[in-house]
Protein backbone atom coordinates (compact mmCIF):
# COMPACT_ATOMS: atom_id res chain seq x y z
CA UNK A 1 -43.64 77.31 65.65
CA UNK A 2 -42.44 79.28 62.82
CA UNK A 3 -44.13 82.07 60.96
CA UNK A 4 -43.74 82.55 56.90
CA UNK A 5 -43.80 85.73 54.98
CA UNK A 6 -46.52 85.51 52.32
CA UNK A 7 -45.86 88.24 49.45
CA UNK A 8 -49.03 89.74 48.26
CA UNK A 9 -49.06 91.30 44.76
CA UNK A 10 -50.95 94.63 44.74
CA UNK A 11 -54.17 95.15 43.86
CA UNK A 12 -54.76 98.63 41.87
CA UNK A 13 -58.20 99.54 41.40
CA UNK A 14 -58.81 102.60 38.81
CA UNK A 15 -61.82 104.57 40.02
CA UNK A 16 -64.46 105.40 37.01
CA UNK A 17 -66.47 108.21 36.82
CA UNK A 18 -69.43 107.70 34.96
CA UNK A 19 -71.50 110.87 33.59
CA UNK A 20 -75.01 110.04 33.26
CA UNK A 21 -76.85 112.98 31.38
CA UNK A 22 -80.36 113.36 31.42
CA UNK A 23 -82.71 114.33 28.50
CA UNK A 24 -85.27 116.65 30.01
CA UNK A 25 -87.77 117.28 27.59
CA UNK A 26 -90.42 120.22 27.63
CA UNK A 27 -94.27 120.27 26.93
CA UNK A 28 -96.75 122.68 27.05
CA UNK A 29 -99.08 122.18 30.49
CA UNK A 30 -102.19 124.12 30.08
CA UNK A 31 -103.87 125.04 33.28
CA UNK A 32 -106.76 126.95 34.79
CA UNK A 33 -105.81 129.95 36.41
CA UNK A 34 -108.69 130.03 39.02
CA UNK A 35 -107.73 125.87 39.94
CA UNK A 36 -105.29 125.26 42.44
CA UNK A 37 -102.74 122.44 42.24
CA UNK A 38 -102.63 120.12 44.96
CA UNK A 39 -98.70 120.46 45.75
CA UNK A 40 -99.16 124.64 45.93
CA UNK A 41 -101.92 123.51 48.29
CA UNK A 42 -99.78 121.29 50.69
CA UNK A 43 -97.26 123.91 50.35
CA UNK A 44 -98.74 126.38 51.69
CA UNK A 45 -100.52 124.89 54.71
CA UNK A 46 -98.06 125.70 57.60
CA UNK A 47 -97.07 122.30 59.50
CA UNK A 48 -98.17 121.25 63.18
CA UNK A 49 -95.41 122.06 65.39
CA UNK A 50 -94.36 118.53 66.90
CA UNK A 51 -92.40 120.29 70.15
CA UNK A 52 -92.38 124.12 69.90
CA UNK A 53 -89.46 123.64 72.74
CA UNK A 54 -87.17 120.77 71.65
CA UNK A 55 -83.63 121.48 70.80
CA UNK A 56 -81.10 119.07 69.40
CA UNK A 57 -78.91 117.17 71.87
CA UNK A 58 -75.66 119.12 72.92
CA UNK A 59 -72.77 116.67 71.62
CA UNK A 60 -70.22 115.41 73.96
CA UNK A 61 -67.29 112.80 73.57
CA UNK A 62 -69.35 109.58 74.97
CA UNK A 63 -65.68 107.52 74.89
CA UNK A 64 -63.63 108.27 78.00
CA UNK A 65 -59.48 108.63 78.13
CA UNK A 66 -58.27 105.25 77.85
CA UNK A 67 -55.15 104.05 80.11
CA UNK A 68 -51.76 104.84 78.56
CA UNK A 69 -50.48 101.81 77.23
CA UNK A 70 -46.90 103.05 77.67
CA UNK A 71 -47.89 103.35 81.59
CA UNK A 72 -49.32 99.30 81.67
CA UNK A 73 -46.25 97.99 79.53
CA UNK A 74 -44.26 100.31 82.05
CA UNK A 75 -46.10 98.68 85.04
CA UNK A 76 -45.89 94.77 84.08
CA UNK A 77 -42.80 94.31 82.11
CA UNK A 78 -40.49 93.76 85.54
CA UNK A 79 -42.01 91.25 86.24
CA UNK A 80 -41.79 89.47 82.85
CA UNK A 81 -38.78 87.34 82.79
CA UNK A 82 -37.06 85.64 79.69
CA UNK A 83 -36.99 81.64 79.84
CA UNK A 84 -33.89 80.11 78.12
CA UNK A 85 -33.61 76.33 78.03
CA UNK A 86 -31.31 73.55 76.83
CA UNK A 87 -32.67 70.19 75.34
CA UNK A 88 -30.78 66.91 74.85
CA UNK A 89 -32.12 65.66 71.31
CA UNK A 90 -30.76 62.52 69.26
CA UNK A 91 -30.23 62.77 65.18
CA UNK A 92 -30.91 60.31 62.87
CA UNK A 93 -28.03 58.29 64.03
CA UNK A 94 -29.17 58.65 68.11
CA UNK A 95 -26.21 60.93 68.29
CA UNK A 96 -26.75 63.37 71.35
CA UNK A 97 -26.91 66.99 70.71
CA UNK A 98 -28.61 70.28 72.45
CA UNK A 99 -30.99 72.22 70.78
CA UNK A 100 -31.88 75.93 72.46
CA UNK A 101 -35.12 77.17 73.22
CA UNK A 102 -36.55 80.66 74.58
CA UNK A 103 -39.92 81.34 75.86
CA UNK A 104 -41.17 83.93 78.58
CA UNK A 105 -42.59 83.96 82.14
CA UNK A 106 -43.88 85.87 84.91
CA UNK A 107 -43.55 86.51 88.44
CA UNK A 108 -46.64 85.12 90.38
CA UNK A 109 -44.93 85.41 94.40
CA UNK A 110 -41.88 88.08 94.99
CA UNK A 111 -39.99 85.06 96.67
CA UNK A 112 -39.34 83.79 93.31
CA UNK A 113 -42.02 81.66 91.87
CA UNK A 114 -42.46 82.10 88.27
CA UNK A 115 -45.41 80.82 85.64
CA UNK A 116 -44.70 79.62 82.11
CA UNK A 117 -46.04 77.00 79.89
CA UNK A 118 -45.24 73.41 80.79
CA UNK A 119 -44.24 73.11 76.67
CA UNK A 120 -41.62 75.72 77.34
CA UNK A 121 -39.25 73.61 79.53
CA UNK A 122 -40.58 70.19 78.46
CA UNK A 123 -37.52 68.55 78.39
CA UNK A 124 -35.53 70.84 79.42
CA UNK A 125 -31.46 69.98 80.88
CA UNK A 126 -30.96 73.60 82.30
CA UNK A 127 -33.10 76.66 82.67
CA UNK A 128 -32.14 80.00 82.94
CA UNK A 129 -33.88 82.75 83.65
CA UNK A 130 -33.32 86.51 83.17
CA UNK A 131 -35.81 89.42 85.02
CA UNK A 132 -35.88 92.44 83.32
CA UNK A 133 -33.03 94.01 84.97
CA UNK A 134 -30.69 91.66 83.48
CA UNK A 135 -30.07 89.34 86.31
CA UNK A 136 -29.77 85.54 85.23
CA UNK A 137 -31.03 82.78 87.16
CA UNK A 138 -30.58 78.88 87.17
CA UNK A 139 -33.55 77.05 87.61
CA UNK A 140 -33.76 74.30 89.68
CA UNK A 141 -34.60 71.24 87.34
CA UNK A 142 -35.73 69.20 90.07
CA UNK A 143 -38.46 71.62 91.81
CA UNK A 144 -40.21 72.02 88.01
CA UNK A 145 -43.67 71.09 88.29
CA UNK A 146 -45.91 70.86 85.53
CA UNK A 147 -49.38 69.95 84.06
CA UNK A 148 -49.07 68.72 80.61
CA UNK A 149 -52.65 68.39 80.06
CA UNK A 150 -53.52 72.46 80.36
CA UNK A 151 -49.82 73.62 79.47
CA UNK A 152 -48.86 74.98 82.50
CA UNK A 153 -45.63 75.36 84.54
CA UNK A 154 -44.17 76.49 87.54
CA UNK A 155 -40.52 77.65 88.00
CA UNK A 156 -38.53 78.37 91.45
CA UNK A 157 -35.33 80.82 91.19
CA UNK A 158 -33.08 81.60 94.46
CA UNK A 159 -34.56 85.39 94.53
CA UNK A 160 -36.65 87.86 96.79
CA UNK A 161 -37.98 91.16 96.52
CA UNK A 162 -39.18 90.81 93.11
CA UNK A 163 -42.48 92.39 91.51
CA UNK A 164 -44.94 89.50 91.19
CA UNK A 165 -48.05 90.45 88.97
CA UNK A 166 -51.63 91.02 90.12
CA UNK A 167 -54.24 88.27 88.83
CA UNK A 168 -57.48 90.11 86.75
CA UNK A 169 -61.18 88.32 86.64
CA UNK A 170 -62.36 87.29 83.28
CA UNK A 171 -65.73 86.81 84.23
CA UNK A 172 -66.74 89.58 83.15
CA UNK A 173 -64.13 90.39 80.47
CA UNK A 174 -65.30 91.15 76.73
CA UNK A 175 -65.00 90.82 73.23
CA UNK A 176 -63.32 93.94 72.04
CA UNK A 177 -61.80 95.02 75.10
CA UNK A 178 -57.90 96.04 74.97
CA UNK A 179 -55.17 93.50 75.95
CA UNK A 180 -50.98 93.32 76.15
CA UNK A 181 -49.53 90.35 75.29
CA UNK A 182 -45.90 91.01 76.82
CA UNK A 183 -43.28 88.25 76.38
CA UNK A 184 -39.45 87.05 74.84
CA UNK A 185 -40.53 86.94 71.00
CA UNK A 186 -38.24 84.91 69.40
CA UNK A 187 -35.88 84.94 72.16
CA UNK A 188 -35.01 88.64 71.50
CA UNK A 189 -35.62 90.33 74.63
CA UNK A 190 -39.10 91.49 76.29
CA UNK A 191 -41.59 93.03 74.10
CA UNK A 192 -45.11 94.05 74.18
CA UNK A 193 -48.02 94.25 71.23
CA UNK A 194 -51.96 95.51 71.49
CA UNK A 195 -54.44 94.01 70.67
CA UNK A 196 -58.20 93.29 71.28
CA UNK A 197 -60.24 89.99 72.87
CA UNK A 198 -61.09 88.58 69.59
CA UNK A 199 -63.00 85.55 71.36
CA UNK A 200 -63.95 84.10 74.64
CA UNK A 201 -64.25 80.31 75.79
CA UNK A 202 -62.57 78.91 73.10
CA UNK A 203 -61.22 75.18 72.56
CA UNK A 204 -58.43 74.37 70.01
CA UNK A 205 -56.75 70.96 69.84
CA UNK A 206 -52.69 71.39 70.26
CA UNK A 207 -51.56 67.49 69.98
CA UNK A 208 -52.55 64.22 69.39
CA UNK A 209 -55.34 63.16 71.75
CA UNK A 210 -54.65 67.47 73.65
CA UNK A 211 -57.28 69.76 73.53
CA UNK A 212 -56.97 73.27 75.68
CA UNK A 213 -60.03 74.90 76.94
CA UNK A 214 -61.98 78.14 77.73
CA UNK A 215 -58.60 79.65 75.95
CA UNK A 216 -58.68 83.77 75.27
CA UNK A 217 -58.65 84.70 71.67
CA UNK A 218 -56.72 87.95 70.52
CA UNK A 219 -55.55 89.88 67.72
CA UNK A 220 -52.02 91.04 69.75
CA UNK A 221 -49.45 89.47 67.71
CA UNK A 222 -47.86 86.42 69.54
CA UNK A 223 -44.47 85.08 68.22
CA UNK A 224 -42.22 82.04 69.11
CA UNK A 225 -41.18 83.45 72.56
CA UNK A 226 -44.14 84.47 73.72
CA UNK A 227 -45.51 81.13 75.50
CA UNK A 228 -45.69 81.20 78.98
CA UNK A 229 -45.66 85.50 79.22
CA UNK A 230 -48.45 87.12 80.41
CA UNK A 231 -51.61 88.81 78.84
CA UNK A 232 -52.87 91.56 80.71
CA UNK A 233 -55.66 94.14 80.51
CA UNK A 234 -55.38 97.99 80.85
CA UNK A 235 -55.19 97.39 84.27
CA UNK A 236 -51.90 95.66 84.14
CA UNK A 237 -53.76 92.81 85.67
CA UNK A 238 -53.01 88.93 84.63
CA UNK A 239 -56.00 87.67 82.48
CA UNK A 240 -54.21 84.93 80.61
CA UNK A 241 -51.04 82.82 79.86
CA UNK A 242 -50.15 83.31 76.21
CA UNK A 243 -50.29 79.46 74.97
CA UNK A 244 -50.67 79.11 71.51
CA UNK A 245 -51.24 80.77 67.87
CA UNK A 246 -52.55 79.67 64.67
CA UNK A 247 -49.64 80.00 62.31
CA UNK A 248 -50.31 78.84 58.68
CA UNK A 249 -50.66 80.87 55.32
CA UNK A 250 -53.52 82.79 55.35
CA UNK A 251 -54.36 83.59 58.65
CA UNK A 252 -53.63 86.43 61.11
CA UNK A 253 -54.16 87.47 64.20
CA UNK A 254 -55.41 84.55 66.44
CA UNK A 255 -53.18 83.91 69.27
CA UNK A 256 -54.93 82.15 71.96
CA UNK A 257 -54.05 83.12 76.39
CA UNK A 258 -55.31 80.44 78.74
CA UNK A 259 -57.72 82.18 81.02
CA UNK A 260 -56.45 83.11 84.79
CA UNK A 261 -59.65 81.66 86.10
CA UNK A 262 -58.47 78.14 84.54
CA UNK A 263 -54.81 78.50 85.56
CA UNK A 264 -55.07 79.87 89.23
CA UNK A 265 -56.40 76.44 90.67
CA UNK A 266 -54.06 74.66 88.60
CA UNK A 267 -50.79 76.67 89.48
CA UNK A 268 -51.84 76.30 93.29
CA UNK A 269 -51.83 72.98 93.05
CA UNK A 270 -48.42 72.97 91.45
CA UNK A 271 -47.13 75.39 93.60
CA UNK A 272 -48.52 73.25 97.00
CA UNK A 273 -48.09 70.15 95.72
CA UNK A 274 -46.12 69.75 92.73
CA UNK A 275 -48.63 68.19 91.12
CA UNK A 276 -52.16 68.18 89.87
CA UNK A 277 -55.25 65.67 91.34
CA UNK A 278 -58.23 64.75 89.12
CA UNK A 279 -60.98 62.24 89.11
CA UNK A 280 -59.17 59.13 87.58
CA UNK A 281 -60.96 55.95 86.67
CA UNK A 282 -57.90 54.14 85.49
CA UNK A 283 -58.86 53.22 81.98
CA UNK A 284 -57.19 54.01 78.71
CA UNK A 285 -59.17 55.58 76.15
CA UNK A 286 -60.14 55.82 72.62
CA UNK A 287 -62.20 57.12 70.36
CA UNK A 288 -64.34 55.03 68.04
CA UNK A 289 -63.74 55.22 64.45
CA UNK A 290 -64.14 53.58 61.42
CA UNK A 291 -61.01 51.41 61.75
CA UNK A 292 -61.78 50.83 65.22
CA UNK A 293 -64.90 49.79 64.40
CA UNK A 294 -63.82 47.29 61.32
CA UNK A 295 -60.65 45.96 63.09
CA UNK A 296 -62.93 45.55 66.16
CA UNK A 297 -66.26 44.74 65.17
CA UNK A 298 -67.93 46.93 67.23
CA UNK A 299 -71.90 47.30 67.39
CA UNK A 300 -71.41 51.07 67.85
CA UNK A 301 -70.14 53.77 65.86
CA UNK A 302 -69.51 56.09 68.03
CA UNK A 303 -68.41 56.45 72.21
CA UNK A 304 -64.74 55.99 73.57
CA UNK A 305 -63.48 52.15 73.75
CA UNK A 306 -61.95 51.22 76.51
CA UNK A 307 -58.22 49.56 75.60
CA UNK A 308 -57.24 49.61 79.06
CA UNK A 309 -59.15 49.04 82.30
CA UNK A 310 -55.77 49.04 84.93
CA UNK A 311 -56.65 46.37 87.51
CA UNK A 312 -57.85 46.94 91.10
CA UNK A 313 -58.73 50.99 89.30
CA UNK A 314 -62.15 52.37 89.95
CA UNK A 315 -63.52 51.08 86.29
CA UNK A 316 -62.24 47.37 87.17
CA UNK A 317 -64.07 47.37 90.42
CA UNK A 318 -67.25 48.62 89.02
CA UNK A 319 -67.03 45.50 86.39
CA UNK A 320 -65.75 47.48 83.25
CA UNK A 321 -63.50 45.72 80.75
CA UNK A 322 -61.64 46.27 78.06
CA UNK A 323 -63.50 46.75 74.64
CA UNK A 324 -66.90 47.83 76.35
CA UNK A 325 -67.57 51.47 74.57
CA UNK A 326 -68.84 54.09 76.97
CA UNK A 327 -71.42 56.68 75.31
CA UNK A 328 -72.40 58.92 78.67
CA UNK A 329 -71.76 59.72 81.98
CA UNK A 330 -74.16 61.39 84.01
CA UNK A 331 -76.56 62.17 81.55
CA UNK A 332 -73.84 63.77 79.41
CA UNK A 333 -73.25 61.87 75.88
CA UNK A 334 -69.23 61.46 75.09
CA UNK A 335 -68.55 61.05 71.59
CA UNK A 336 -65.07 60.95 72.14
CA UNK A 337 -61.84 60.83 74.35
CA UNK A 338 -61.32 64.99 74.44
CA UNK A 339 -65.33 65.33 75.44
CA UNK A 340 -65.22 62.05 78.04
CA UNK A 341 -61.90 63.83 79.48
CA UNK A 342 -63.70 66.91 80.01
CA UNK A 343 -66.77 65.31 81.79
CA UNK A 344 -64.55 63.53 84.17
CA UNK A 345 -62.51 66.46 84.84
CA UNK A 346 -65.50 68.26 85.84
CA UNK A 347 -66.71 65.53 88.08
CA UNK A 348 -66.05 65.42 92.09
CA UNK A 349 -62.83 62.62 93.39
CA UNK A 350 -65.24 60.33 95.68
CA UNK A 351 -68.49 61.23 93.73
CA UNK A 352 -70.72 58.36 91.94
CA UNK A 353 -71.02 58.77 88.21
CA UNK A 354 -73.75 56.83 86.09
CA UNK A 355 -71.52 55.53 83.07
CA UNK A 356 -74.09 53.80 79.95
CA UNK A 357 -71.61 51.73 78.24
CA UNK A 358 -72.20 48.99 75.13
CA UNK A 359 -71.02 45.48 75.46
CA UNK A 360 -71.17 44.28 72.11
CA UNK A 361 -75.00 45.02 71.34
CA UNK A 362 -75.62 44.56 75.32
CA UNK A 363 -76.09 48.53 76.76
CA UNK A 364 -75.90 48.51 80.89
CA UNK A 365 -75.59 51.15 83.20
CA UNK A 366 -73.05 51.45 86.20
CA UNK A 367 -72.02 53.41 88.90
CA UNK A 368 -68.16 54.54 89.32
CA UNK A 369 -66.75 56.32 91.98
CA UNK A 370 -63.79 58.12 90.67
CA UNK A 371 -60.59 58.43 93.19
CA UNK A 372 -57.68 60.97 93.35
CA UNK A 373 -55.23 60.20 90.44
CA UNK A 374 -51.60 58.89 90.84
CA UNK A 375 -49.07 61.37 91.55
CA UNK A 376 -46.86 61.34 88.09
């Protein structure tokens, strides 16, 4: 991800002041003396006392002393740690060579387990790590375990006695509260920036066919080097795993955290298991377009098409095939592979769902109980 400097010419604006002058003119009013005008009337009547005791409200600062932000960066940034990995990549000619790559993460367990994005050592041929106090560790390649699908990553380093991080709740977190993004921006060394919660429950596709969910919006700036670091509230407490930013001419200031509440299940998984489990149905998917539709002449223009339906798989056994087009589970309409994902993640391993699927112009109903998906 790389960020470009746009040059903006500057914009003078000369104020004018405009004199508008009034002609008053004069005339002669002739009046009887003994006739009083109605505005010397009104005038002169004294007014009705609303509240003969009322006194205007005594002013007071209503906003209280905020938490230094010196004292959170203070608190969190030993446990931030500086990722440093090596990738084998081939050139044009499928000659070997290493490219470098830096990102951040942070301590979740004192014994040495460490969060990061799973994009951060996709890849990877060696990891090291550095803690804030300088000390470098190797990573062990082979206890990695990751969860492509929501970006997430856990690391293991031969160390004890280190400060892991405290996880917030962002139940009840809101727009416009304070947050610290703290990571490795562009591999320089641990930094922190301030911003706000720009948005909640936000979903941004990252890749082909990859869409992250109930993501954190902020303002904070987030650089290359900042995946996988933490962002943390006033507190100093975990409320997301800086994952993403938009970075194209034009736009500023939306870096995107996936929530804590998403992660923690995830990361205990990979921590217990090395792995994640979800429903799986064992189907391929994709979703129905135009060219799908011509090259296919399908009835529908719109549902995921099953390409794959993996024999003896949950979607076999309930009499699926390829080509059928599904267009809901349980009551909820999927308009494409993203949206059907989402459903079935959401769903129970063991748990009947009601898939309405098109057959050519033939729509049935089915049950499918989803089981626990391959281990990768």
């Amino acid at each position: 991800m790389s960020m470009k400097k746009v040059g903006w010419k500057g914009l003078f604006l000369i104020p004018v002041l405009v004199l508008t002058i009034a002609a008053v003119s004069t005339a002669c009013v002739m009046f009887n003396p003994t006739t009083t005008s109605p505005t010397t009337a009104a005038s002169t009547v004294p007014a009705t006392p609303i509240n003969p005791e009322w006194t205007p409200p005594a002013s007071a600062n209503q906003t209280g002393a905020l938490p230094s932000v010196a004292d959170v960066v203070s608190h969190v940034k030993p446990s931030v740690v500086a990722i440093n990995t090596e990738v084998v990549s081939y050139d044009f000619f499928n000659r070997p060579f290493t490219q470098e790559g830096a990102g951040s993460g942070w301590i979740i367990d004192s014994n040495g387990i460490i969060v990061t994005n799973n994009h951060v050592v996709e890849g990877a041929k060696t990891i090291t790590v550095t803690t804030d106090d300088g000390s470098s560790y190797t990573a062990d390649i082979g206890s990695i375990a990751t969860d492509p699908l929501n970006d997430l990553a856990i690391l293991k380093i031969n160390a004890s006695n280190l400060p892991a991080l405290r996880r917030g709740d962002t139940s009840s977190l809101r727009v416009g509260e304070w947050v610290i993004a703290i990571g490795n921006a562009l591999g320089q060394g641990i930094r922190a920036t301030l911003g706000i919660v720009s948005q909640k429950s936000v979903a941004l596709p990252v890749d082909q066919g990859q869409t992250l969910y109930d993501l954190i919006e902020t303002d904070a700036a987030i650089n290359p080097g900042n995946s996988g670091g933490p962002l943390v509230n006033l507190s100093g407490e975990v409320i997301g795993i800086t994952s993403a930013k938009v970075a194209q001419v034009g736009v500023e200031g939306m870096g995107y955290a996936i929530s804590i509440d998403t992660a923690v299940p995830i990361i205990q998984e990979l921590v217990n298991k090395g792995y994640v489990t979800r429903p799986y149905l064992g189907v391929s998917l994709y979703t129905v377009d135009q060219l799908a539709i011509s090259q296919l002449n399908l009835k529908v223009d719109k549902g995921v098409l099953l390409v794959q339906v993996v024999a003896g798989g949950p979607a076999e056994r309930a009499g699926l095939k390829e080509g059928d087009v599904i267009v809901s589970i349980s009551g909820k309409e999927v308009t494409d592979v993203p949206g059907m994902t989402r459903v079935l993640h959401a769903s129970a391993i063991g748990q009947p769902l009601e898939i309405v699927y098109y057959r050519d112009t033939q729509k049935s109903t089915v049950p499918v109980v989803p089981i626990e998906s391959p281990r990768p």
